[in-house]
PDB file of N, CA and C in Angstrom:
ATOM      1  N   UNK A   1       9.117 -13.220  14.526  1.00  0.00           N
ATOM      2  CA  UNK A   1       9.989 -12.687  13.515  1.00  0.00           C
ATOM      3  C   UNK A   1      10.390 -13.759  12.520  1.00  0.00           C
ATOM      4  N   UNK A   2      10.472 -14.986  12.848  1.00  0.00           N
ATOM      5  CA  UNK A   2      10.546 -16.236  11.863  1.00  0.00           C
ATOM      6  C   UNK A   2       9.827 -16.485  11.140  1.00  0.00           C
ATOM      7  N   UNK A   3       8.103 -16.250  11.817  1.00  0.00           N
ATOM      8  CA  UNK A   3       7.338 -16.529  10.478  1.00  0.00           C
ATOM      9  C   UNK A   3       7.391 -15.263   9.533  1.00  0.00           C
ATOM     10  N   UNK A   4       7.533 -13.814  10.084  1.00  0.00           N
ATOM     11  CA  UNK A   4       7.449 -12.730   8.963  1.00  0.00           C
ATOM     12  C   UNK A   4       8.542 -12.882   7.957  1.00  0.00           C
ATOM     13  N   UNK A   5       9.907 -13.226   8.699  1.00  0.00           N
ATOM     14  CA  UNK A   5      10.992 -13.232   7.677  1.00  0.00           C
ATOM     15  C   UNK A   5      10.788 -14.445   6.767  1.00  0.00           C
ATOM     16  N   UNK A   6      10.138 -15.826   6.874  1.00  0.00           N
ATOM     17  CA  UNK A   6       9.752 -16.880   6.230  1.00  0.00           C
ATOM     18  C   UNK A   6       9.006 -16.175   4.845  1.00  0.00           C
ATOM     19  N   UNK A   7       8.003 -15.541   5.266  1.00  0.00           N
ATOM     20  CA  UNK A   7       7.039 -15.232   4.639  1.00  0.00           C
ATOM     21  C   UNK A   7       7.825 -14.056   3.695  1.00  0.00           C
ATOM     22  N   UNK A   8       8.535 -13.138   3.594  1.00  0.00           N
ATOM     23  CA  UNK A   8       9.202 -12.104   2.956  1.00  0.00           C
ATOM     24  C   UNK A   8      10.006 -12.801   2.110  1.00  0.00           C
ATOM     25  N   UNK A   9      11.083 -14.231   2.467  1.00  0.00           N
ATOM     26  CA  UNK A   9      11.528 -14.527   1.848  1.00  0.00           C
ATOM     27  C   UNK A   9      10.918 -15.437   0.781  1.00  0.00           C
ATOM     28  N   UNK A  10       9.821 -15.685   1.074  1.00  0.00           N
ATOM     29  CA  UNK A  10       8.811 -16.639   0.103  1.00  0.00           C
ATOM     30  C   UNK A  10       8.027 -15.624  -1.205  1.00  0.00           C
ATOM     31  N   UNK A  11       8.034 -14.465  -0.772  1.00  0.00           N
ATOM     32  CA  UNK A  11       7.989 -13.609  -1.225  1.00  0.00           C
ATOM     33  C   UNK A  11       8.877 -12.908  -2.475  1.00  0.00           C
ATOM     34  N   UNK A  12       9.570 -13.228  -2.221  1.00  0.00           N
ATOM     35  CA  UNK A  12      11.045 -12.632  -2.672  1.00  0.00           C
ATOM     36  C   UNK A  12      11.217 -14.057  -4.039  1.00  0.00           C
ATOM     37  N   UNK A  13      11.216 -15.434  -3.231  1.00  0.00           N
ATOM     38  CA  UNK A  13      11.545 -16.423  -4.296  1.00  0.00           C
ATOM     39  C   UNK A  13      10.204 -16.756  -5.185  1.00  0.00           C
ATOM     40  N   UNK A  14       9.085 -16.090  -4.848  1.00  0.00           N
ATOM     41  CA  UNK A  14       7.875 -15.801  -5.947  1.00  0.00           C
ATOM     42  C   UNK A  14       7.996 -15.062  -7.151  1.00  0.00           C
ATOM     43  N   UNK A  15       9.177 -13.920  -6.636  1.00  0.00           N
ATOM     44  CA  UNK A  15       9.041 -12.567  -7.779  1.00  0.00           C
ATOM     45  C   UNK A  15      10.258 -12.970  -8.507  1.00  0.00           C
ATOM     46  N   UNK A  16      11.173 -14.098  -8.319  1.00  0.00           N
ATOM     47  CA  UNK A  16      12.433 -14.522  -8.762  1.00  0.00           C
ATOM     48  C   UNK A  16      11.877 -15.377  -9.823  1.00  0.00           C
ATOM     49  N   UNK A  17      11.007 -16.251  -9.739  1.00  0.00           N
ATOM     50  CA  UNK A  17      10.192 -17.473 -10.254  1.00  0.00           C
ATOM     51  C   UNK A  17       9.365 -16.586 -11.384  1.00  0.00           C
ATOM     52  N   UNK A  18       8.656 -15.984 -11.297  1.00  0.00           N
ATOM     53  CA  UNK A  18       7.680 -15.027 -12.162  1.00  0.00           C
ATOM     54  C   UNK A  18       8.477 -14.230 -13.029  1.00  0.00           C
ATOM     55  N   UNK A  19       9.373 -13.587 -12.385  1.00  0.00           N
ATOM     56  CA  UNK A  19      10.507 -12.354 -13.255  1.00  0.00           C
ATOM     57  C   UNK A  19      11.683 -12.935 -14.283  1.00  0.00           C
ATOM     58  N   UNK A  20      11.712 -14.215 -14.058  1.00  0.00           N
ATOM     59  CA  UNK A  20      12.991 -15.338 -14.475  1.00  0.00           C
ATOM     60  C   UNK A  20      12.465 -15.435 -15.863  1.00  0.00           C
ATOM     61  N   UNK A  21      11.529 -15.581 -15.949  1.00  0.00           N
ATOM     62  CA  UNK A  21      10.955 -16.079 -17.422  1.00  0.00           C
ATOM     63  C   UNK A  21      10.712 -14.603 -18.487  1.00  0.00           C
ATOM     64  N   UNK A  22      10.731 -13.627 -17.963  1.00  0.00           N
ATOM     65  CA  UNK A  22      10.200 -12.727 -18.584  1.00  0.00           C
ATOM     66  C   UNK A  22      11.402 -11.830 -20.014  1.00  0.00           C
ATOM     67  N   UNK A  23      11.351 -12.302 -20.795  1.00  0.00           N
ATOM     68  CA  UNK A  23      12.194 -11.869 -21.327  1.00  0.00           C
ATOM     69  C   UNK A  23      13.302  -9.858 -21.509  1.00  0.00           C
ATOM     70  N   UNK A  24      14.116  -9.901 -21.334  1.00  0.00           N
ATOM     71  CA  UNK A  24      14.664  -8.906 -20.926  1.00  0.00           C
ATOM     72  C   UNK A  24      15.032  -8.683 -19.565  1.00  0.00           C
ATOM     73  N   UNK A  25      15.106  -9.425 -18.458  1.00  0.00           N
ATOM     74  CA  UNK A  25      15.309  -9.660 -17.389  1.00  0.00           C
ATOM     75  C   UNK A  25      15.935 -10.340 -16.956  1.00  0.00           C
ATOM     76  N   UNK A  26      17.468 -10.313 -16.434  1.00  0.00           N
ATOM     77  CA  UNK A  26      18.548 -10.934 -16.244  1.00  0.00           C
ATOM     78  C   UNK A  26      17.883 -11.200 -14.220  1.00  0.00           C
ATOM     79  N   UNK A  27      17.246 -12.382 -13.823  1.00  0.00           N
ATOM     80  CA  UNK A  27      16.845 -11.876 -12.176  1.00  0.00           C
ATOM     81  C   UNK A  27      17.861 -12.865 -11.483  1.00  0.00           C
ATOM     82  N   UNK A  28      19.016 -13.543 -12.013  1.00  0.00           N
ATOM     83  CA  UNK A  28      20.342 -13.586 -11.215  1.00  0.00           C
ATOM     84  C   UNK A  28      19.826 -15.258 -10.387  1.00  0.00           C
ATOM     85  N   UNK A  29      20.298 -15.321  -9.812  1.00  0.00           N
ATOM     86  CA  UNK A  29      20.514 -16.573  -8.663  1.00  0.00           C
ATOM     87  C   UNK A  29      19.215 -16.494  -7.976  1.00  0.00           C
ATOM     88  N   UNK A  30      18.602 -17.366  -7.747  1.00  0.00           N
ATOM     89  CA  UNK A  30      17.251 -17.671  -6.660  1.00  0.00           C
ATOM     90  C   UNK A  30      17.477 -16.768  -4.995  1.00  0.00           C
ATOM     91  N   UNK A  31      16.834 -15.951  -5.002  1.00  0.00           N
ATOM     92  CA  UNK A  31      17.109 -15.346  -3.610  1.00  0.00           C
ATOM     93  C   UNK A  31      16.863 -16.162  -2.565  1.00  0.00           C
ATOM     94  N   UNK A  32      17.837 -16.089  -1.280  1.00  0.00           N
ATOM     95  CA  UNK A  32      18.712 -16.527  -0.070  1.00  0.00           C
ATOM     96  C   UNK A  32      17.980 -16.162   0.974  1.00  0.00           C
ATOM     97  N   UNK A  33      17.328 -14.475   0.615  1.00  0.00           N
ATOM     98  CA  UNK A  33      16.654 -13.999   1.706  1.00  0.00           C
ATOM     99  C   UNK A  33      15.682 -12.827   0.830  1.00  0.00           C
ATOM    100  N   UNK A  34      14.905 -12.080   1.190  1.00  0.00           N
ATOM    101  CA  UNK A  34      14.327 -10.863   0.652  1.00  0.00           C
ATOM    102  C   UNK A  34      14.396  -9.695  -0.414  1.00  0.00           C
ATOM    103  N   UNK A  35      15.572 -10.479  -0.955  1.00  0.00           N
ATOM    104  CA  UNK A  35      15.921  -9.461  -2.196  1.00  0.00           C
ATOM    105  C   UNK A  35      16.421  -9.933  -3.410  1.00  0.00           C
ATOM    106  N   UNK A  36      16.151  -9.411  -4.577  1.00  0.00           N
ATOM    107  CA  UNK A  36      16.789  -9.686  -5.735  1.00  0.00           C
ATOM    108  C   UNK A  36      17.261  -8.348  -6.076  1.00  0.00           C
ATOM    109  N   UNK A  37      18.129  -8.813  -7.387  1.00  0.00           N
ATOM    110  CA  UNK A  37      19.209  -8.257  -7.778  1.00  0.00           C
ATOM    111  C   UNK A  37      19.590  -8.123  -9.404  1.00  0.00           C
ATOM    112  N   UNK A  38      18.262  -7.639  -9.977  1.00  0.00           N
ATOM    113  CA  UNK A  38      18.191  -8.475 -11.450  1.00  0.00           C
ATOM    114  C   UNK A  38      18.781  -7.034 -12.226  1.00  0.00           C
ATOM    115  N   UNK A  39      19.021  -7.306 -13.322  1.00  0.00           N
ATOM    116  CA  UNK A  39      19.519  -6.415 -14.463  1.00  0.00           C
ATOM    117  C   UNK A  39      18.220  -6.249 -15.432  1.00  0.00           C
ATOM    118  N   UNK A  40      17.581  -5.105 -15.917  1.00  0.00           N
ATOM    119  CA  UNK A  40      17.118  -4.866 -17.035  1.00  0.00           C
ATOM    120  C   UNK A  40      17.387  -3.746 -18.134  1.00  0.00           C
ATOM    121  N   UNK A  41      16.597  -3.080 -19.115  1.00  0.00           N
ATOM    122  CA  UNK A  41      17.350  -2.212 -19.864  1.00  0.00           C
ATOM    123  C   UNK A  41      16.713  -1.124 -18.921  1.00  0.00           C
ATOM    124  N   UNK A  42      17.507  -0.227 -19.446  1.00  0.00           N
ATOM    125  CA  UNK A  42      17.935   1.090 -18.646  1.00  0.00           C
ATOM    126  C   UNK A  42      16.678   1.796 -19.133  1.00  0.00           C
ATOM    127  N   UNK A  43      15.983   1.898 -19.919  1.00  0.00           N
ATOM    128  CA  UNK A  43      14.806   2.639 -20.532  1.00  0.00           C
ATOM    129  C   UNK A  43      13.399   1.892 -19.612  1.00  0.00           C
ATOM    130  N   UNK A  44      13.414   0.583 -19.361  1.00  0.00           N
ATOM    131  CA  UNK A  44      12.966  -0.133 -18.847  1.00  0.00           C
ATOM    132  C   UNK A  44      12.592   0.056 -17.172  1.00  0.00           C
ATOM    133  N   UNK A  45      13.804   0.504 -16.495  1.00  0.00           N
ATOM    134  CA  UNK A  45      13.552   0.940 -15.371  1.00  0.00           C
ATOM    135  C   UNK A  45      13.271   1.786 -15.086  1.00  0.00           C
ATOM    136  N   UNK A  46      13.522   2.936 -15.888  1.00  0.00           N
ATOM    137  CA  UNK A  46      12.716   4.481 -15.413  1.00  0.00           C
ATOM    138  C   UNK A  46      11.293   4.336 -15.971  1.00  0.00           C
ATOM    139  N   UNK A  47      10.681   3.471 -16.495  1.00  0.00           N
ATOM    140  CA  UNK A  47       9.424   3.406 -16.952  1.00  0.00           C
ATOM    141  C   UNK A  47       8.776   2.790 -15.281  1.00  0.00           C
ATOM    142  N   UNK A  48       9.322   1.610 -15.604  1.00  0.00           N
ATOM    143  CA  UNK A  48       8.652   0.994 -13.749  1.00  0.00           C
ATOM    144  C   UNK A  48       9.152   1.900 -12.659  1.00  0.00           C
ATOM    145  N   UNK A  49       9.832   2.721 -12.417  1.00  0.00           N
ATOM    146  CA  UNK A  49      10.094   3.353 -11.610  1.00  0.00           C
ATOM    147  C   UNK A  49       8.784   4.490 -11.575  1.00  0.00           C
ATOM    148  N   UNK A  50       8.089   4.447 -12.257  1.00  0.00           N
ATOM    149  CA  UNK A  50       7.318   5.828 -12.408  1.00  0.00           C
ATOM    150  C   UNK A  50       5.998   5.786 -11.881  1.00  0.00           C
ATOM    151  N   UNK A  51       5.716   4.276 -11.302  1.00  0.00           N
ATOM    152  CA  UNK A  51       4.792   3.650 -10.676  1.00  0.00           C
ATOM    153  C   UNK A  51       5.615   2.403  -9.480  1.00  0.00           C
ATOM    154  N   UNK A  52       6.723   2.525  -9.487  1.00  0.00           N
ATOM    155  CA  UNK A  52       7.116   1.071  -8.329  1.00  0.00           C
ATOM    156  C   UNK A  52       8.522   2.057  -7.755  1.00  0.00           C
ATOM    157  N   UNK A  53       8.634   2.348  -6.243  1.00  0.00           N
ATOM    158  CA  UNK A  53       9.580   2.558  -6.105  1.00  0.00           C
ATOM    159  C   UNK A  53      10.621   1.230  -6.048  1.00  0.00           C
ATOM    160  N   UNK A  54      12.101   1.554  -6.335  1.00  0.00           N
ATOM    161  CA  UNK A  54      12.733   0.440  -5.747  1.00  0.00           C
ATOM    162  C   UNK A  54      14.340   1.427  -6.349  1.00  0.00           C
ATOM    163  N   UNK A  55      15.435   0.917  -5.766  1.00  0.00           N
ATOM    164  CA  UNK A  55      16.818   1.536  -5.956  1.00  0.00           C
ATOM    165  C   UNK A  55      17.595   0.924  -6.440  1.00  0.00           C
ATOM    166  N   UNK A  56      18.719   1.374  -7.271  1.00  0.00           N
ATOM    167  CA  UNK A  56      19.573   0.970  -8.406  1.00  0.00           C
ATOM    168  C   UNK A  56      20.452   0.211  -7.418  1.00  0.00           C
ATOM    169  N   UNK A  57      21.543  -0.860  -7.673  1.00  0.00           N
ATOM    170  CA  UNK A  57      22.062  -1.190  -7.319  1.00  0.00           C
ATOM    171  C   UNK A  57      23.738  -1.092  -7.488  1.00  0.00           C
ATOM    172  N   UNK A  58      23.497  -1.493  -8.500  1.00  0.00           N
ATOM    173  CA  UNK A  58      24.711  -0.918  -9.422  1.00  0.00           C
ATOM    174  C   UNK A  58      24.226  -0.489 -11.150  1.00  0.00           C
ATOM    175  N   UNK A  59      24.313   0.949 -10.749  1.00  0.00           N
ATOM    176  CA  UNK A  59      24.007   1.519 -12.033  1.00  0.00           C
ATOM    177  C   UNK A  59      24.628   1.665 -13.515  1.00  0.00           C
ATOM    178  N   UNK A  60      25.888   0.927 -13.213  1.00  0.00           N
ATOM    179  CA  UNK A  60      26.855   0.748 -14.370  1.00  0.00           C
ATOM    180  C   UNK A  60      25.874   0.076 -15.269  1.00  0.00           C
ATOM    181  N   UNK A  61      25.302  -1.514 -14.750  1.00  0.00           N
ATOM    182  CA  UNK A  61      24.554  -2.700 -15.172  1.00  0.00           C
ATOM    183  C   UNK A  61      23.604  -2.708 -15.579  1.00  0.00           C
ATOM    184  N   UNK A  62      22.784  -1.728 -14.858  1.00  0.00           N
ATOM    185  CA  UNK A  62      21.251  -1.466 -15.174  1.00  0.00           C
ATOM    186  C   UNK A  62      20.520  -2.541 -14.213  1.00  0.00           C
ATOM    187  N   UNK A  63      21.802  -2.878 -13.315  1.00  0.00           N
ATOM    188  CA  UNK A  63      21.093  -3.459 -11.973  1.00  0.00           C
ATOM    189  C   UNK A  63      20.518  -2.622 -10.940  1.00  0.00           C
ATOM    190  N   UNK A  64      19.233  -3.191 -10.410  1.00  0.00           N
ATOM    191  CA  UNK A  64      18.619  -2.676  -9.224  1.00  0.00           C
ATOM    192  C   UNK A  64      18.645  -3.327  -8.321  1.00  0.00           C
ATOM    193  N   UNK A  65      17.762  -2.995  -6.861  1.00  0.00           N
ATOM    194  CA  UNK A  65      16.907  -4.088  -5.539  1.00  0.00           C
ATOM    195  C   UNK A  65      15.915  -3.858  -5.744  1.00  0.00           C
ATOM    196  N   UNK A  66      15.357  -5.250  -5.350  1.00  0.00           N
ATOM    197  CA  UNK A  66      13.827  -5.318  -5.144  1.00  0.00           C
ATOM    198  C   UNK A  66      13.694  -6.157  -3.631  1.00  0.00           C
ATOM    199  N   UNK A  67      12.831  -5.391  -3.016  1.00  0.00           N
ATOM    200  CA  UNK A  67      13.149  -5.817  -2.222  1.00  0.00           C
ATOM    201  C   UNK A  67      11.390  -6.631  -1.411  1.00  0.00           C
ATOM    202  N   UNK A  68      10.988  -7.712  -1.003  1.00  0.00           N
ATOM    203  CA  UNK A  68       9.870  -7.597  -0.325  1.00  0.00           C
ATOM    204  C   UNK A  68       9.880  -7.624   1.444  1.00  0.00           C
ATOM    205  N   UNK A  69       8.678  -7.617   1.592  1.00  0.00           N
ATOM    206  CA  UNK A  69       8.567  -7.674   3.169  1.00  0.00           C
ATOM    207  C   UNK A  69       7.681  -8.271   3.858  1.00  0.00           C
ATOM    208  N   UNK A  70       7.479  -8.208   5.040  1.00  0.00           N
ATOM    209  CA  UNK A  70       6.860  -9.226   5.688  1.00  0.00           C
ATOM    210  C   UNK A  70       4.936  -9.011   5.198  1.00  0.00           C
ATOM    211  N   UNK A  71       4.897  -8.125   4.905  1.00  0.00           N
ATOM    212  CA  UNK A  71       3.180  -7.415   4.278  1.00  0.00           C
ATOM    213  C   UNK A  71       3.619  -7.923   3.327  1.00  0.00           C
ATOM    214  N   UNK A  72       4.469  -7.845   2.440  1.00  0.00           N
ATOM    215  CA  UNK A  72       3.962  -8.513   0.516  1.00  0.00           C
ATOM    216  C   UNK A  72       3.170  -9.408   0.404  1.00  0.00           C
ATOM    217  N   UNK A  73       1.849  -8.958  -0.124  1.00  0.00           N
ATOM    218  CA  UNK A  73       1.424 -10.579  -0.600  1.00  0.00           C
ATOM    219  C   UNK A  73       1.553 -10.938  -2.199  1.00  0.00           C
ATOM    220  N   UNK A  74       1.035 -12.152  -2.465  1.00  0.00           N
ATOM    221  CA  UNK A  74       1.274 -12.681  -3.707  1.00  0.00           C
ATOM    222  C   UNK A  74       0.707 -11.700  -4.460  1.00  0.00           C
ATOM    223  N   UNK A  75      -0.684 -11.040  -4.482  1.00  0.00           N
ATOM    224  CA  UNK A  75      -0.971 -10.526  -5.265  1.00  0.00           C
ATOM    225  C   UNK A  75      -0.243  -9.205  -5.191  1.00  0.00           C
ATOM    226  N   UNK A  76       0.559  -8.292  -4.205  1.00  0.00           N
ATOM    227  CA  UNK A  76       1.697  -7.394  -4.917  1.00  0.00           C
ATOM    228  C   UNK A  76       2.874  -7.821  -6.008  1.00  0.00           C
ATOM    229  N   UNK A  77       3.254  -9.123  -5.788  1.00  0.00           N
ATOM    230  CA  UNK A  77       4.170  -9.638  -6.603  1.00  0.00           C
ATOM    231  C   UNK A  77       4.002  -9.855  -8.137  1.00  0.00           C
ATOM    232  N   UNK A  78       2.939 -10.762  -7.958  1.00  0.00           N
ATOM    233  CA  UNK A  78       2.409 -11.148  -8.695  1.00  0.00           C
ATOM    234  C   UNK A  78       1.665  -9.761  -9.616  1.00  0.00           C
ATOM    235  N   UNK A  79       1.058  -8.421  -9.250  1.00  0.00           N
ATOM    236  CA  UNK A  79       0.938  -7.184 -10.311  1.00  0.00           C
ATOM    237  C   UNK A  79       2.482  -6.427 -10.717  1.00  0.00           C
ATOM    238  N   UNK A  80       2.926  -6.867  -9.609  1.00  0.00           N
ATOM    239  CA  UNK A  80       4.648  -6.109  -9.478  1.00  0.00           C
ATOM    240  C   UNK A  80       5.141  -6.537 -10.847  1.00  0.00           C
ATOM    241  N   UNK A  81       4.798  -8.063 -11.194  1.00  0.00           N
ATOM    242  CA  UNK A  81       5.686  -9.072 -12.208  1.00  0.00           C
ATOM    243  C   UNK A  81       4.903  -8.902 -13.608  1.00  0.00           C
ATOM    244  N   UNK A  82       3.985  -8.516 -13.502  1.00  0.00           N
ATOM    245  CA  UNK A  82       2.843  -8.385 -14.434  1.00  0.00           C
ATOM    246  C   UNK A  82       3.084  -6.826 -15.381  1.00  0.00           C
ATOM    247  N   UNK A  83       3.433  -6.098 -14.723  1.00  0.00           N
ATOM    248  CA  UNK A  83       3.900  -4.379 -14.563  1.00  0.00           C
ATOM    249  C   UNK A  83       5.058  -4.817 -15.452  1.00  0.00           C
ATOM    250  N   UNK A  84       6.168  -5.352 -15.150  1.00  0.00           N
ATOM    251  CA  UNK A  84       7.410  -5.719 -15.666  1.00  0.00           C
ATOM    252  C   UNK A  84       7.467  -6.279 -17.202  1.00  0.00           C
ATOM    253  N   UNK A  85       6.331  -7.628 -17.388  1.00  0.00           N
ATOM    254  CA  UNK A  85       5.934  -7.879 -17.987  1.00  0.00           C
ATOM    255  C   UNK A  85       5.664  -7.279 -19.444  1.00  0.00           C
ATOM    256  N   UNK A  86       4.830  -6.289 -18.875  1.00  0.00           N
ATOM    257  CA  UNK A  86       3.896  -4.846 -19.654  1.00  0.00           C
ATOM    258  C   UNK A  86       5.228  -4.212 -20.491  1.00  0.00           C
ATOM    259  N   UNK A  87       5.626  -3.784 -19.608  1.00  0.00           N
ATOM    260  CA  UNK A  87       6.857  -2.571 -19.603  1.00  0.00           C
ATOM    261  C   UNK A  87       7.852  -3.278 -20.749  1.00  0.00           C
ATOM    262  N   UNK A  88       8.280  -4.183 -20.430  1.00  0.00           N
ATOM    263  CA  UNK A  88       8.798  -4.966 -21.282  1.00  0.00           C
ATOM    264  C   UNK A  88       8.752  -5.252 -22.813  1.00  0.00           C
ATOM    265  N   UNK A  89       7.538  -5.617 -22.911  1.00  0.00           N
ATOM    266  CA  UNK A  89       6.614  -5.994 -24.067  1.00  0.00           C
ATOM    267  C   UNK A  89       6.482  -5.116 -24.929  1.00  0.00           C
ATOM    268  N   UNK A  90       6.825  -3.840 -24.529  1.00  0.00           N
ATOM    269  CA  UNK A  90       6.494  -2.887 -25.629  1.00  0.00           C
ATOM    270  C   UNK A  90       7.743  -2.183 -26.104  1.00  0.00           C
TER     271      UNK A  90
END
Protein backbone atom coordinates (compact mmCIF):
# COMPACT_ATOMS: atom_id res chain seq x y z
CA UNK A 1 0.00 0.00 0.00
CA UNK A 2 3.14 2.38 0.32
CA UNK A 3 4.34 1.89 -2.94
CA UNK A 4 0.62 2.42 -4.58
CA UNK A 5 -0.03 5.45 -2.38
CA UNK A 6 3.76 6.73 -3.35
CA UNK A 7 2.95 6.28 -6.77
CA UNK A 8 -0.76 8.17 -6.72
CA UNK A 9 0.80 10.81 -4.95
CA UNK A 10 3.56 11.24 -7.61
CA UNK A 11 0.87 11.28 -9.70
CA UNK A 12 -1.04 13.89 -8.31
CA UNK A 13 2.35 16.27 -7.97
CA UNK A 14 2.80 15.56 -11.95
CA UNK A 15 -0.71 17.03 -12.80
CA UNK A 16 0.08 20.03 -10.22
CA UNK A 17 3.51 20.68 -12.17
CA UNK A 18 1.86 20.42 -15.79
CA UNK A 19 -1.58 22.27 -14.78
CA UNK A 20 0.45 25.20 -12.82
CA UNK A 21 1.65 26.70 -15.93
CA UNK A 22 -1.36 26.58 -17.95
CA UNK A 23 -2.89 29.72 -18.11
CA UNK A 24 -6.44 30.09 -16.60
CA UNK A 25 -5.77 27.67 -13.92
CA UNK A 26 -5.50 28.69 -10.41
CA UNK A 27 -3.91 24.63 -9.25
CA UNK A 28 -3.31 26.04 -5.54
CA UNK A 29 -0.41 24.63 -3.28
CA UNK A 30 1.71 21.48 -4.49
CA UNK A 31 -0.34 18.42 -3.41
CA UNK A 32 0.45 16.59 0.13
CA UNK A 33 -1.26 13.52 -1.08
CA UNK A 34 -3.58 12.52 -4.24
CA UNK A 35 -5.52 15.43 -4.90
CA UNK A 36 -5.72 18.85 -6.16
CA UNK A 37 -7.89 21.52 -5.71
CA UNK A 38 -7.53 24.05 -8.55
CA UNK A 39 -10.02 26.82 -9.66
CA UNK A 40 -10.87 27.35 -13.37
CA UNK A 41 -13.59 29.27 -15.39
CA UNK A 42 -16.86 27.90 -14.99
CA UNK A 43 -17.46 27.49 -18.89
CA UNK A 44 -14.20 25.69 -18.77
CA UNK A 45 -15.25 22.92 -16.58
CA UNK A 46 -18.37 21.79 -18.08
CA UNK A 47 -16.42 21.54 -21.31
CA UNK A 48 -13.75 18.98 -19.57
CA UNK A 49 -16.35 17.50 -17.75
CA UNK A 50 -17.89 16.18 -20.97
CA UNK A 51 -14.98 13.87 -21.50
CA UNK A 52 -13.14 13.68 -17.74
CA UNK A 53 -15.20 12.85 -14.87
CA UNK A 54 -14.13 14.65 -11.69
CA UNK A 55 -16.42 16.76 -8.81
CA UNK A 56 -16.81 20.35 -7.88
CA UNK A 57 -15.47 21.21 -4.80
CA UNK A 58 -16.62 24.28 -3.95
CA UNK A 59 -18.83 25.57 -6.54
CA UNK A 60 -19.06 29.16 -5.42
CA UNK A 61 -15.11 29.30 -6.91
CA UNK A 62 -15.28 27.31 -9.82
CA UNK A 63 -13.21 24.99 -7.68
CA UNK A 64 -13.09 21.26 -8.27
CA UNK A 65 -11.07 17.61 -7.23
CA UNK A 66 -8.95 15.91 -9.17
CA UNK A 67 -8.15 13.24 -7.94
CA UNK A 68 -5.38 10.31 -9.07
CA UNK A 69 -4.77 6.76 -8.11
CA UNK A 70 -2.67 4.09 -7.69
CA UNK A 71 -3.34 2.94 -11.82
CA UNK A 72 -2.69 6.68 -13.07
CA UNK A 73 0.00 6.68 -15.24
CA UNK A 74 1.92 9.59 -16.64
CA UNK A 75 0.48 9.25 -19.79
CA UNK A 76 -3.29 9.74 -18.19
CA UNK A 77 -1.97 12.89 -16.67
CA UNK A 78 -0.09 13.99 -18.90
CA UNK A 79 -3.49 13.74 -21.88
CA UNK A 80 -5.60 14.79 -18.72
CA UNK A 81 -3.21 18.20 -18.76
CA UNK A 82 -3.09 18.39 -22.43
CA UNK A 83 -7.23 18.24 -22.57
CA UNK A 84 -7.06 21.27 -20.11
CA UNK A 85 -4.66 22.85 -22.10
CA UNK A 86 -7.00 22.53 -25.35
CA UNK A 87 -10.06 23.59 -23.49
CA UNK A 88 -8.43 26.48 -22.35
CA UNK A 89 -6.91 27.83 -25.42
CA UNK A 90 -9.90 28.43 -27.10
Amino acid sequence: WIRLGTHANAMATRLHELVNVIPGVEAGDAPQVNSLFPTLPADAIAELREWCFFWDWDASINQVRWMTAWDTTEQDVDAFADGIRRILAH
